[in-house]
Protein backbone atom coordinates (compact mmCIF):
# COMPACT_ATOMS: atom_id res chain seq x y z
CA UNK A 1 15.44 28.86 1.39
CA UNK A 2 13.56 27.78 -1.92
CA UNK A 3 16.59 28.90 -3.74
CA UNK A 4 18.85 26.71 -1.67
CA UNK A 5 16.77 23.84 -1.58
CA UNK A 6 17.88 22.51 1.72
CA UNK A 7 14.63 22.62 3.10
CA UNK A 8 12.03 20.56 1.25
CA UNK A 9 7.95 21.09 1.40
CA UNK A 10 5.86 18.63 3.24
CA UNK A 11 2.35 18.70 2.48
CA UNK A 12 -0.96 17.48 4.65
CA UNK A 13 -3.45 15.50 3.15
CA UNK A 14 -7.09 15.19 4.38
CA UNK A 15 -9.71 13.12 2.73
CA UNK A 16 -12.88 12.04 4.29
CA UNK A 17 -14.78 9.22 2.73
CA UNK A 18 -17.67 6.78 3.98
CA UNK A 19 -16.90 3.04 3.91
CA UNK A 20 -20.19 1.17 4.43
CA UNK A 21 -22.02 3.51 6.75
CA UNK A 22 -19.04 4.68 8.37
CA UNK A 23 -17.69 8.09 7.78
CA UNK A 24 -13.24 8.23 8.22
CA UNK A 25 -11.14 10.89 7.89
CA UNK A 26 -7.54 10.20 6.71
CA UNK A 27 -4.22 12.73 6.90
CA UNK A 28 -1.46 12.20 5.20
CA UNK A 29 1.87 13.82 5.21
CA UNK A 30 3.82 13.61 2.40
CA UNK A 31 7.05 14.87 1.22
CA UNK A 32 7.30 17.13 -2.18
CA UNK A 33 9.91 16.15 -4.57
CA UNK A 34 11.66 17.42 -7.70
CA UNK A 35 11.50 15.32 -11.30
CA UNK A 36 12.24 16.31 -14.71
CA UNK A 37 10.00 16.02 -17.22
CA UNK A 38 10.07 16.78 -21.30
CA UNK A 39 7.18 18.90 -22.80
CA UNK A 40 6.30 18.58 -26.34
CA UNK A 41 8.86 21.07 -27.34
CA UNK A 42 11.52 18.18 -26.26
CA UNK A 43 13.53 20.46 -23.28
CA UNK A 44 13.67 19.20 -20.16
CA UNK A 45 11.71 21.23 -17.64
CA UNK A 46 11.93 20.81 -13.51
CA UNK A 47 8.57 19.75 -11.67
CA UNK A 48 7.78 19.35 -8.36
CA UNK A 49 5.28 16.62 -6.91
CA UNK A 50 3.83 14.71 -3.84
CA UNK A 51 6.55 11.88 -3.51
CA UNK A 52 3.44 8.83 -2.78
CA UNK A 53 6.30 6.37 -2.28
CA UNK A 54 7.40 7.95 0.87
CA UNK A 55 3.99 8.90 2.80
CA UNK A 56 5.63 9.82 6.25
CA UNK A 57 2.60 9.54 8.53
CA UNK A 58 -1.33 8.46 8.09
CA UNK A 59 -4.22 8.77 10.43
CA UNK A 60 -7.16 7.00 9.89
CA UNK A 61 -9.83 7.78 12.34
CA UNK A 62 -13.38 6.74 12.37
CA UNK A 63 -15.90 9.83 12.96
CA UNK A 64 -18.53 7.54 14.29
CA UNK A 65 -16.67 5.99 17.62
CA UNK A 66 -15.02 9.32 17.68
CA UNK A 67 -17.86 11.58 17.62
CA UNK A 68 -19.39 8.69 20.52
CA UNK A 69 -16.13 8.92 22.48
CA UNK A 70 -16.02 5.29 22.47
CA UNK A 71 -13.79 3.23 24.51
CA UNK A 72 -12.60 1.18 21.38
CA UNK A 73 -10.21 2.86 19.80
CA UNK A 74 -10.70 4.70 17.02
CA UNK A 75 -7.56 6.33 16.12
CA UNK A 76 -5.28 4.20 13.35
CA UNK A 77 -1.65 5.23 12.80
CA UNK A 78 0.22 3.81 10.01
CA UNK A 79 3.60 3.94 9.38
CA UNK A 80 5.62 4.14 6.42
CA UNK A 81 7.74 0.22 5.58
CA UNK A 82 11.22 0.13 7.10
CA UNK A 83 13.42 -0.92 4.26
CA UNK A 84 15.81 -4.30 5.18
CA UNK A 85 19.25 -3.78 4.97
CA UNK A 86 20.35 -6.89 3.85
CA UNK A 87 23.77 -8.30 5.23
């Protein structure tokens, strides 16, 4: 499959940070991409990297309310922008 590349790598982020005194954890998943990029000998050499431009799905959920099992809701999806097709 690598060899074919019809399947491409998706990757999951997780990051936990405090914001005031409240703890979050974010996931991410993101989409790996291919780029080509010129090292110092001047060839061109293929790379791949997290594509951060398409971020297909984020989480965001506060530890606090859910560590309380609050009513609130502490559970924050995000979704990536829809594009307008203009016509």
């Amino acid at each position: 499959m690598e060899e074919s590349n019809l399947s491409i790598g998706r990757n999951a982020l997780f990051c936990h940070y405090q914001k005031a005194v409240t703890d979050y954890l974010v996931i991410a998943l993101m989409q790996e991409t291919e780029a080509v990029i010129m090292t110092n000998g001047l060839t061109l050499m293929p790379i791949r990297h997290l594509d951060l431009d398409h971020i297909h799905l984020t989480v965001r959920i506060n530890l606090r309310e859910w560590e309380e099992q609050s009513q609130v809701a502490s559970v924050h999806l995000a979704y990536p922008k829809q594009e307008r097709v203009q016509g």
